[in-house]
Protein backbone atom coordinates (compact mmCIF):
# COMPACT_ATOMS: atom_id res chain seq x y z
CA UNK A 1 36.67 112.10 285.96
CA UNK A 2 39.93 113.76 284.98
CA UNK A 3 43.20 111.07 285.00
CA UNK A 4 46.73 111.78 285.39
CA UNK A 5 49.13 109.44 284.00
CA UNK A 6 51.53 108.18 287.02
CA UNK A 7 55.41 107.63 286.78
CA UNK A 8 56.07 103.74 286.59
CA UNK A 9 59.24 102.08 287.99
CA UNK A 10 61.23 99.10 288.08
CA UNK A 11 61.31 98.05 291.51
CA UNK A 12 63.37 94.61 291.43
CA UNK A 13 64.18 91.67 289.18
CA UNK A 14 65.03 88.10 289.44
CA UNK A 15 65.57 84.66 287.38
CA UNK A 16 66.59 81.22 287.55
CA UNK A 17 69.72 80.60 286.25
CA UNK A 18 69.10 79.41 282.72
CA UNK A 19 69.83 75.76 281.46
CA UNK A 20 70.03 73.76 278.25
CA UNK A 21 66.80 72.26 276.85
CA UNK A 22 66.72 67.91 276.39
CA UNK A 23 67.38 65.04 279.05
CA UNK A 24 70.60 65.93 279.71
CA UNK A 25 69.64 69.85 280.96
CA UNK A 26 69.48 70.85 284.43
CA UNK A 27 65.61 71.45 284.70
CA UNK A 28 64.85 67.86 282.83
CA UNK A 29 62.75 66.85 285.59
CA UNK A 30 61.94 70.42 287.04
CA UNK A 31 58.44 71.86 286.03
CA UNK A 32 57.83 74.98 284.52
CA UNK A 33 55.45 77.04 286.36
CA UNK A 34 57.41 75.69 289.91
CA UNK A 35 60.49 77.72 288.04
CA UNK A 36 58.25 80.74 288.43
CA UNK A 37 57.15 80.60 291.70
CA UNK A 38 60.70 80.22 292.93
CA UNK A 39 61.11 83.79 291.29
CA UNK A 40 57.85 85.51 292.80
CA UNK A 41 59.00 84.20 296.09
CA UNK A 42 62.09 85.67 295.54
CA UNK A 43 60.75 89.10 294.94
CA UNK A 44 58.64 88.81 297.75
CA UNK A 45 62.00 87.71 300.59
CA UNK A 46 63.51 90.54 298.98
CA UNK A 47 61.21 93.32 298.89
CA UNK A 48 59.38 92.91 302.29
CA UNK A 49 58.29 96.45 302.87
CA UNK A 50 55.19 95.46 300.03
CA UNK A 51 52.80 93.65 301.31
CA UNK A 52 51.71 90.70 299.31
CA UNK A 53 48.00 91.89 299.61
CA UNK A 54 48.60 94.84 297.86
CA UNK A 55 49.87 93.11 294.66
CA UNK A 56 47.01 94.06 291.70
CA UNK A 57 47.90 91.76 289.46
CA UNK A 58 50.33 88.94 288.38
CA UNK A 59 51.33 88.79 284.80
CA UNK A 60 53.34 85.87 283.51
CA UNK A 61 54.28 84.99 279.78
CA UNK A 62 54.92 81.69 278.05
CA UNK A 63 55.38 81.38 274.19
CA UNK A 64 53.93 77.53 274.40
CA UNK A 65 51.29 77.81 276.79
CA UNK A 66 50.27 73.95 277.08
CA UNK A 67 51.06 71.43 280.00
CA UNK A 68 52.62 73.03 283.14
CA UNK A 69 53.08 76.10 280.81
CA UNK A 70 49.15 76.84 280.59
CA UNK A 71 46.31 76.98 282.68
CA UNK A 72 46.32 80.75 282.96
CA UNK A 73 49.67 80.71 284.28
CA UNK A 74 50.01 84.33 286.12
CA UNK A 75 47.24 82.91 288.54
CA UNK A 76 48.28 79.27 289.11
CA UNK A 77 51.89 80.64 289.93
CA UNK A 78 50.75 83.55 292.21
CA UNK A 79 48.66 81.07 293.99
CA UNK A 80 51.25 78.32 293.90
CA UNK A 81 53.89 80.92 295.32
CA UNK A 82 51.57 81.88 298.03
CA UNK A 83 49.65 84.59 297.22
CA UNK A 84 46.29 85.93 298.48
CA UNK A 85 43.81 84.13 296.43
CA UNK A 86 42.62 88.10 296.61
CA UNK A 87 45.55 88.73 293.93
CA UNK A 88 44.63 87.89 289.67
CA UNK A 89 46.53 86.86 287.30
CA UNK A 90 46.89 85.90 283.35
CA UNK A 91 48.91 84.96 281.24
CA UNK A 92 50.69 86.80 278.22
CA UNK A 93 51.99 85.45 274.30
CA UNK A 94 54.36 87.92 271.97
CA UNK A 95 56.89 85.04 271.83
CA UNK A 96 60.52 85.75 272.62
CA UNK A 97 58.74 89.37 273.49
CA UNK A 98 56.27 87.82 276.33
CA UNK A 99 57.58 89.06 279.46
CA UNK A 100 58.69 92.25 277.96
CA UNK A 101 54.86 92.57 277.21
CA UNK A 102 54.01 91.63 280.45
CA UNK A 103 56.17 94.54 282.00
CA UNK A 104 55.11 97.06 279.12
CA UNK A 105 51.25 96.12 279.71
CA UNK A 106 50.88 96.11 283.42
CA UNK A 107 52.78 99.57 283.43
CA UNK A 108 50.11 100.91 280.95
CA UNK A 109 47.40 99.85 283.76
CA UNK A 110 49.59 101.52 286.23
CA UNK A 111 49.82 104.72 284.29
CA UNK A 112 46.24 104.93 283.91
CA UNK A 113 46.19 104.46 287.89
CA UNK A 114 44.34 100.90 287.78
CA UNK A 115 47.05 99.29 289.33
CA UNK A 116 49.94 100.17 292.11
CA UNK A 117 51.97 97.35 291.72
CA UNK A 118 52.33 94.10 289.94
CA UNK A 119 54.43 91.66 289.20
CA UNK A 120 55.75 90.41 285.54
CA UNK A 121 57.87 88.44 284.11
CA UNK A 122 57.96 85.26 281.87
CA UNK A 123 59.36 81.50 281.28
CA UNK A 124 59.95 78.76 278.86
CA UNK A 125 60.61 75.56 279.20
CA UNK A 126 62.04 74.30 275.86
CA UNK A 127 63.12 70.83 276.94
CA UNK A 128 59.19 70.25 278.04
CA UNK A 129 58.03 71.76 275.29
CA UNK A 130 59.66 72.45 272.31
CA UNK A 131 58.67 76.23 270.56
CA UNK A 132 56.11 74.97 268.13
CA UNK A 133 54.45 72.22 270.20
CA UNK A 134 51.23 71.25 269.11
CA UNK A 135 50.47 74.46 266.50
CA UNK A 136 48.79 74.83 263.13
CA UNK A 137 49.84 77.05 261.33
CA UNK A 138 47.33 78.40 258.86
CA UNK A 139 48.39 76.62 255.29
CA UNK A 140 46.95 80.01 253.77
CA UNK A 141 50.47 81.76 255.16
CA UNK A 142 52.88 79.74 252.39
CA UNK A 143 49.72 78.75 249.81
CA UNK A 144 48.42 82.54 249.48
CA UNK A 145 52.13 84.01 249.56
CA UNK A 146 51.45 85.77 252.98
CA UNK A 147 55.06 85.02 254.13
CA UNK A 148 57.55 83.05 252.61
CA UNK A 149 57.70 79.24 254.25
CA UNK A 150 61.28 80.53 255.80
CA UNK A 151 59.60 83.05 258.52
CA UNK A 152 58.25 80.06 260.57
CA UNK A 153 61.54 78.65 261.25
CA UNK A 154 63.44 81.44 263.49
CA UNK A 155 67.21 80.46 262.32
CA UNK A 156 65.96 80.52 259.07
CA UNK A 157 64.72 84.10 258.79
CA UNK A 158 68.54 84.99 260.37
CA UNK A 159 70.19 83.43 257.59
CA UNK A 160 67.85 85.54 255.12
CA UNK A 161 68.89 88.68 257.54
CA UNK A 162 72.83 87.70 256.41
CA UNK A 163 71.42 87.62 253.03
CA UNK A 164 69.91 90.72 253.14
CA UNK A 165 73.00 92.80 254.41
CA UNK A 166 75.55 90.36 253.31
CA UNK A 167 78.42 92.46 254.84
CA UNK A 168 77.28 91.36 257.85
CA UNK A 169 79.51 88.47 257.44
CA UNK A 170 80.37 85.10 259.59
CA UNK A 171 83.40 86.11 260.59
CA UNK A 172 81.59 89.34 262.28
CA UNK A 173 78.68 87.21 264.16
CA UNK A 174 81.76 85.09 265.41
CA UNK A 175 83.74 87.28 266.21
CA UNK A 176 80.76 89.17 268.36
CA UNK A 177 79.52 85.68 269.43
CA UNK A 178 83.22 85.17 271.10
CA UNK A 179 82.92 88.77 272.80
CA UNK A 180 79.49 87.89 274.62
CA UNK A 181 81.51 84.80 275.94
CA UNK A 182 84.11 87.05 277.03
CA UNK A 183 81.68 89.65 278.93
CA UNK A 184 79.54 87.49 280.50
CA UNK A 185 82.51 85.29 282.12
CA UNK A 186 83.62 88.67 283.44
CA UNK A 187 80.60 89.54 284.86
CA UNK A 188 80.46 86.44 286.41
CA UNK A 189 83.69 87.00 287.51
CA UNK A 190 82.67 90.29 289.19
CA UNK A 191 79.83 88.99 290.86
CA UNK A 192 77.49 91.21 288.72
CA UNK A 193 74.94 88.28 287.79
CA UNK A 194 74.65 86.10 290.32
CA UNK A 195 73.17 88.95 292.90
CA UNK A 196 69.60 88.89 290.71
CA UNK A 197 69.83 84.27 290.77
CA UNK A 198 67.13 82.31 291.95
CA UNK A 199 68.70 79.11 293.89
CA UNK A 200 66.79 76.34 292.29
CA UNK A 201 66.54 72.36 293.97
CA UNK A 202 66.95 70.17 291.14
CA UNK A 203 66.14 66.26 290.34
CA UNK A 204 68.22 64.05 288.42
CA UNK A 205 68.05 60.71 287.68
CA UNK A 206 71.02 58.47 286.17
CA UNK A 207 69.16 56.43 283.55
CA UNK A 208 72.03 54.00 283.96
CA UNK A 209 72.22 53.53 287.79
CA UNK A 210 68.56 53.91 287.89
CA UNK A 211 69.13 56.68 291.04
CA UNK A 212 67.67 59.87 291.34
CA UNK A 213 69.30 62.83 293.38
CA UNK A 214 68.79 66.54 294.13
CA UNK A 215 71.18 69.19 293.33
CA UNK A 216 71.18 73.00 293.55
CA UNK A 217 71.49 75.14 290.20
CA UNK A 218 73.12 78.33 291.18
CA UNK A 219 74.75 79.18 287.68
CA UNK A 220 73.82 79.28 284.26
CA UNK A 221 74.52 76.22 282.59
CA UNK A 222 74.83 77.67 278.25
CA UNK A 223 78.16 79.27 279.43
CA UNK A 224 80.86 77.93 277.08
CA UNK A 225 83.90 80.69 278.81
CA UNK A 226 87.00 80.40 276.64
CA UNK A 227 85.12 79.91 273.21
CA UNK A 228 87.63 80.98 270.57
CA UNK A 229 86.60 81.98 266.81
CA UNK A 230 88.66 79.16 265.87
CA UNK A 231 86.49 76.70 268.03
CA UNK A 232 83.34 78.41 265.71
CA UNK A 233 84.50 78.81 262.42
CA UNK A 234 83.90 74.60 262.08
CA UNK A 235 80.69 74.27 263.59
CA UNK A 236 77.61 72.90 261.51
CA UNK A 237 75.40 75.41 259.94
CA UNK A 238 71.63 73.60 260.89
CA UNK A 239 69.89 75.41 258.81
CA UNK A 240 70.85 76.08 255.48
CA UNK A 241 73.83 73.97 253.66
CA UNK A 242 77.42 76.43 254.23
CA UNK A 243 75.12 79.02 255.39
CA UNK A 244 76.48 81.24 258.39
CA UNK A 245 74.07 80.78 261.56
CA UNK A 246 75.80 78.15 263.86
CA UNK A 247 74.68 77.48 267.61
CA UNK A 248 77.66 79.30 268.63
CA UNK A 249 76.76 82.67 267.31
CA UNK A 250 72.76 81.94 268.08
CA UNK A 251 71.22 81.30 271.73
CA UNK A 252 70.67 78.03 272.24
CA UNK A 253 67.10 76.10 273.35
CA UNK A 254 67.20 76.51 277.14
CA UNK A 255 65.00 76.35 280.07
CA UNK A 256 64.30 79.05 282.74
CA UNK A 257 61.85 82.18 284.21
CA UNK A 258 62.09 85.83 285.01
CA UNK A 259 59.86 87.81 287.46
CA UNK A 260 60.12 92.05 288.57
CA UNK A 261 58.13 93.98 290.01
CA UNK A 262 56.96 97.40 288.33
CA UNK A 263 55.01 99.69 290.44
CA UNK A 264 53.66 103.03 290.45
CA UNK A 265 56.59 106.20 291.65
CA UNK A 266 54.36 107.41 294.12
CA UNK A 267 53.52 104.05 295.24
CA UNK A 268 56.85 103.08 296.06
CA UNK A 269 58.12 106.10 297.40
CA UNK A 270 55.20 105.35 299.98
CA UNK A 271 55.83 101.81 300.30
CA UNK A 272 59.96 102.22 300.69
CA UNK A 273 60.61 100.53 297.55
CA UNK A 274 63.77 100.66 295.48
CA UNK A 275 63.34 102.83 292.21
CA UNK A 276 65.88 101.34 290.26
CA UNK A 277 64.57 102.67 287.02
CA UNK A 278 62.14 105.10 285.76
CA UNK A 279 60.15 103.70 282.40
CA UNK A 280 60.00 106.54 279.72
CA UNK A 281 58.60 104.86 276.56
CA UNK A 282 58.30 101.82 274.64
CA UNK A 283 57.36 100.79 271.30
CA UNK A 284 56.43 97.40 269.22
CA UNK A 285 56.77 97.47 265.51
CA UNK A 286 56.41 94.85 262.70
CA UNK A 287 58.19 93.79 260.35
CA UNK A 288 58.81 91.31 257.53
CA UNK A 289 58.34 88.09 258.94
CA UNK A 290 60.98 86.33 257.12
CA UNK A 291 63.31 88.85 258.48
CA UNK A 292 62.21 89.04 261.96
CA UNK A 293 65.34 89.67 263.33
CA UNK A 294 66.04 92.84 262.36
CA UNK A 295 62.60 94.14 264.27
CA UNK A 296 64.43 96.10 267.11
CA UNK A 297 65.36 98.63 264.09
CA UNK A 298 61.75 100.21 263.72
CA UNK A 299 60.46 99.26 267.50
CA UNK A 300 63.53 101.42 268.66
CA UNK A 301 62.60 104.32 266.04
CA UNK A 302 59.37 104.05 267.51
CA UNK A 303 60.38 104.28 271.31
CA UNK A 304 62.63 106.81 270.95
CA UNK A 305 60.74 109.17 268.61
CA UNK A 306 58.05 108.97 271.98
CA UNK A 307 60.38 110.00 274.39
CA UNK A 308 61.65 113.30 272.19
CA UNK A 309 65.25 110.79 272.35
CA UNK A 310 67.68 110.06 269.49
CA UNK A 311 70.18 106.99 269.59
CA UNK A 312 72.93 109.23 270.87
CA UNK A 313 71.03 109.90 274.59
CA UNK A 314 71.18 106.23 274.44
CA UNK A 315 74.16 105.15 276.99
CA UNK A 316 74.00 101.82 277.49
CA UNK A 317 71.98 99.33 275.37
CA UNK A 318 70.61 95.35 276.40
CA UNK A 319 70.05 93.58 273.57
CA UNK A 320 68.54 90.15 272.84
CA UNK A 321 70.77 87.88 271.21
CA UNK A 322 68.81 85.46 269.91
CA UNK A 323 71.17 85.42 266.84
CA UNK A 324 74.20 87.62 266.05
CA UNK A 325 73.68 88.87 262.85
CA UNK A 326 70.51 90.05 264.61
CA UNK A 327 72.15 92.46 267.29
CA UNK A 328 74.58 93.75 264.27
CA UNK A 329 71.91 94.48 261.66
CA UNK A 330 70.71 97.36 265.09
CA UNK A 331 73.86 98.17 265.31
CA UNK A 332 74.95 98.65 262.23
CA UNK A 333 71.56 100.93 261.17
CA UNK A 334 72.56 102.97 263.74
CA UNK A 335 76.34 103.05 263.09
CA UNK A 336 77.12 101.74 265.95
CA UNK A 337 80.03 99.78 266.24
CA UNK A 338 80.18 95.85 267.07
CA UNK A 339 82.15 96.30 269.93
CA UNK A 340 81.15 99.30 271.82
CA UNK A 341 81.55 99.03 275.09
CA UNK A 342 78.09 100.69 275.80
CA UNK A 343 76.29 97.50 274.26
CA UNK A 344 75.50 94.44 276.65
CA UNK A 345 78.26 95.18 279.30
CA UNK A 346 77.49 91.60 280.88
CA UNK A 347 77.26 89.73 277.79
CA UNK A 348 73.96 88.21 276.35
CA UNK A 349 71.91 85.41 275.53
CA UNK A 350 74.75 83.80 273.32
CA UNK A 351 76.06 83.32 276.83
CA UNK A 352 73.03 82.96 279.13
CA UNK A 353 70.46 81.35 277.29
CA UNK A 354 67.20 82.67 275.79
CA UNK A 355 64.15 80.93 277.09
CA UNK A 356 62.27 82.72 274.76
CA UNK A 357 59.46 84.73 277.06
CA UNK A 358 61.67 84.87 279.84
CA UNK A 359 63.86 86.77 278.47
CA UNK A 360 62.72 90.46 278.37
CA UNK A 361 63.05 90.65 282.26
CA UNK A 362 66.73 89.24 282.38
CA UNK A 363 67.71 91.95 280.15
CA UNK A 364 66.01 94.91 282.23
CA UNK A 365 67.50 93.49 285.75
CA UNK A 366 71.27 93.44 283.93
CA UNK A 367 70.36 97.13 282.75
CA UNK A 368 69.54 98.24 286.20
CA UNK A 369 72.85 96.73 287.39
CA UNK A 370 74.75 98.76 285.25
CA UNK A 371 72.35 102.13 285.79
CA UNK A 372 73.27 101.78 289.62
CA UNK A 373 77.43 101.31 288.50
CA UNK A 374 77.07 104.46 286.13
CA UNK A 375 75.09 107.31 287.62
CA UNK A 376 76.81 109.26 283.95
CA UNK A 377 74.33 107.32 282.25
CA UNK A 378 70.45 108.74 282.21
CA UNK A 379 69.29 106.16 279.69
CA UNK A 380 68.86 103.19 278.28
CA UNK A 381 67.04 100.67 276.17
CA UNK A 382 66.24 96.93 276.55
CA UNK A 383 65.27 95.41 273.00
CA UNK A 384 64.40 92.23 271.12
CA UNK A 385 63.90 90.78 268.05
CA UNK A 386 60.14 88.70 268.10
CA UNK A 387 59.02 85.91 265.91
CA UNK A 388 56.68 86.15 262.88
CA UNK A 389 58.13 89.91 262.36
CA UNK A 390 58.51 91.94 265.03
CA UNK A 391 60.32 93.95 267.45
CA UNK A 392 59.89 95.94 271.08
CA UNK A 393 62.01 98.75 272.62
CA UNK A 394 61.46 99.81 276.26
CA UNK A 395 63.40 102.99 277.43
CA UNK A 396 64.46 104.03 280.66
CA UNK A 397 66.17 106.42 282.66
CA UNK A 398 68.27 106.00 284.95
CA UNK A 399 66.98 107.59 288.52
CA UNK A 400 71.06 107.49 290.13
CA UNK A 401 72.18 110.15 286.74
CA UNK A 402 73.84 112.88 288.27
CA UNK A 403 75.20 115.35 285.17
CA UNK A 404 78.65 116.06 286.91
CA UNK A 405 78.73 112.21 287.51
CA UNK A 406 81.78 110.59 285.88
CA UNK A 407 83.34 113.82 284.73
C-alpha cells in the first residue's frame, strides 16, 4: 500500500518552572513524574478542541530512569494525568537530548501516518536523583582507550572543548554567560515566559521548626538577574584546578518537566488546532565523547543539508546552554557572532536551568514565541549538545512568515 509522508506540527508547549537541585530547591519534596502530569494537564485545559481519546501515544524522557523517574514513565504519567487507559505510552533516554527525541520520534510515526497526535516532552529531577545514579559504566571505556576517562564527567569534556579552541576564552563564556542573564530577565520582564508556566503546589518543610507548608512555584528559581562579569571572574572552577568552566557560565543541576503536543497538519487543521510551527528536518550526529559539547556542529550540518538549508536561512536560533564555551564553539564554526541578536532572544539555560531531558521542549516553545513576534523569520533551529558525544538539530519553519513582513 502506497504511503505519503504527512506534514507534522507543533501544536503547543508547556513546563514547570525550573528549580535548583538539593534540600534547599523548590521541588525537594515534589515527585518527578507528578511534575509531568501537571504539564499534560496543562496541554490538555489549553487545547480543548482535541479530545483526549484521540491521543496515540505519550512519549516522555528521563536521563535517570529509576524511582519516580521509571516505570515506563510516558504511561504512568498519561494515566496519572487522566488519560484513557486506551492511550500508550514509553519512555525515551538520549540524555540532555531525551525530550528532543521524544518530539523527533513520535513525528517520524506521524509522518509515516501511524499516529495523529501525541504528546512529548521530558523531565529530570536532579535533586532526587543525581545524573549518574546507580550506573556502571563499562571499565572497558577507560581500560581499552575507547574514550578518555574525561568524557564521563560532562564539565569535564567542556573544559577539554576550551582546550581545543583555546580562543574561546573565559572572559568570552562570561561575558556570554552575563548576556543570557540579561535576556532572560527581559523576557521575563515582557511577559514572554511565563505564558508557556505550569503553576506547581509545592511542600516545604523547615527542618528547624519541624513545619511543613505549601507554596506555589510560578517562576524559575536558577535566575541570578543582575550577574555582572565581575561577580564571575572569582568563582571556583569545580572541575579542573584554574581551569575556565564555573557554575556561572554552565547550567546548573535543577529540577523540572516539559510536555507539547506534535500532531499531524491535516490533523489539526481538522481538529482546530494551533500550528505554531511546521517541522522540516532534524538530524543527530556523534561526536568525540570527550568533546561532547561541540555536537550541535555536525547534527546542524546534518539537519540543514536535509532541508536543501544553509546557516544563513537560519533566522533565529535556540540553543542549549548547558555550558558556554559550548554555544560559542556553534557559533563560532559558523561565524556567527557571540552576541547576535538572532541567537536565544529569551536567554537560555544559564538562566533557566537545564533539567537535562526536559530541556529540548523548553527550547522549541521559546522558538515558537518568537516565530509568532517575527512573521520575517521562516526558520529556525532548536539544538543541543548530548552526553557521551553527541548532538541533535531540529528545524522549523515558521507558518506566520510573510516575505513582505518586516520590510
Amino acid at each position: 500500500m502506497p504511503r505519503t509522508a504527512r506534514d507534522v506540527v507543533f501544536v503547543d508547549g508547556v513546563r514547570t518552572p525550573f528549580g535548583k537541585a538539593g534540600p534547599k530547591g523548590i521541588y525537594h519534596e515534589t515527585r518527578a513524574d507528578d511534575l509531568v502530569v501537571k504539564c499534560i494537564r496543562e496541554l490538555l485545559r489549553r487545547n480543548p478542541d482535541l479530545p483526549p481519546e484521540r491521543i496515540d501515544e505519550v512519549a516522555v524522557a528521563a536521563t535517570t530512569q529509576i524511582g519516580d523517574q521509571g516505570l515506563t514513565l510516558g504511561r504512568t504519567a498519561g494515566i496519572l494525568a487522566g488519560l484513557p487507559n486506551t492511550v500508550p505510552g514509553y519512555s525515551i533516554d538520549r540524555m540532555c537530548a531525551g525530550a528532543m527525541t521524544a518530539v523527533t520520534s513520535t513525528a517520524g510515526s506521524i509522518s509515516f501516518g501511524a499516529y495523529d497526535v501525541v504528546l512529548a516532552g521530558g523531565v529530570e529531577h536532579m535533586g532526587r536523583h543525581p545524573m549518574g545514579e546507580a550506573v556502571d559504566p563499562n571499565p572497558r571505556f577507560v581500560s581499552e582507550k575507547l574514550v578518555d576517562q574525561s568524557a564521563l564527567f560532562m564539565g569535564m569534556t567542556a573544559e577539554n572543548l576550551h582546550d581545543r579552541f583555546p580562543h574561546l576564552t573565559k572572559q568570552r563564556a562570561d561575558e556570554y554567560a552575563v548576556n543570557s542573564q540579561e535576556k532572560a530577565a527581559k523576557a521575563y520582564a515582557n511577559g514572554k515566559i511565563q505564558q508557556d508556566l505550569v503553576p506547581v503546589s509545592i511542600r516545604r518543610t523547615n527542618d528547624e521548626a519541624g513545619e511543613t507548608g505549601w507554596g506555589l512555584a510560578t517562576q524559575d528559581e536558577p535566575m541570578r538577574p543582575g550577574t555582572t562579569l565581575e561577580s564571575l571572574a572569582g568563582l571556583k572552577t569545580p572541575f579542573r584546578p584554574h581551569g575556565r568552566v564555573t557554575p556561572g557560565n554552565a547550567a546548573g543541576l535543577n529540577d523540572g518537566a516539559t510536555a507539547s503536543l506534535i500532531a499531524a497538519e491535516d490533523f489539526a487543521q481538522e481538529m482546530g488546532l494551533p500550528v505554531r510551527m511546521r517541522l522540516v528536518s532534524y538530524a543527530f550526529a556523534g561526536v568525540e565523547p570527550e568533546v561532547m559539547g561541540v555536537g550541535p556542529v555536525p547534527s546542524t550540518q546534518k539537519a540543514l543539508a536535509k532541508a536543501g538549508l544553509s546557516i544563513d536561512d537560519i533566522g533565529l536560533f535556540e540553543v542549549n546552554e548547558a555550558f558556554a564555551v559550548q554555544v560559542l564553539a556553534l557559533l563560532d564554526h559558523y561565524g556567527i557572532a557571540d552576541d547576535d541578536p538572532r541567537v536565544n532572544q529569551y536567554g537560555g539555560a544559564i538562566a533557566y536551568g537545564h533539567p537535562l531531558a526536559s530541556s529540548g521542549v523548553r527550547l522549541m516553545t521559546q522558538l515558537a514565541r518568537q516565530f509568532e513576534e517575527q512573521p520575517h523569520v521562516r526558520y529556525g533551529l532548536t539544538t543541543m549538545c548530548v552526553g557521551f558525544g553527541m548532538g541533535g538539530t531540529v528545524i522549523w519553519e515558521n507558518p506566520n512568515w510573510s516575505e513582505g513582513a518586516g520590510k
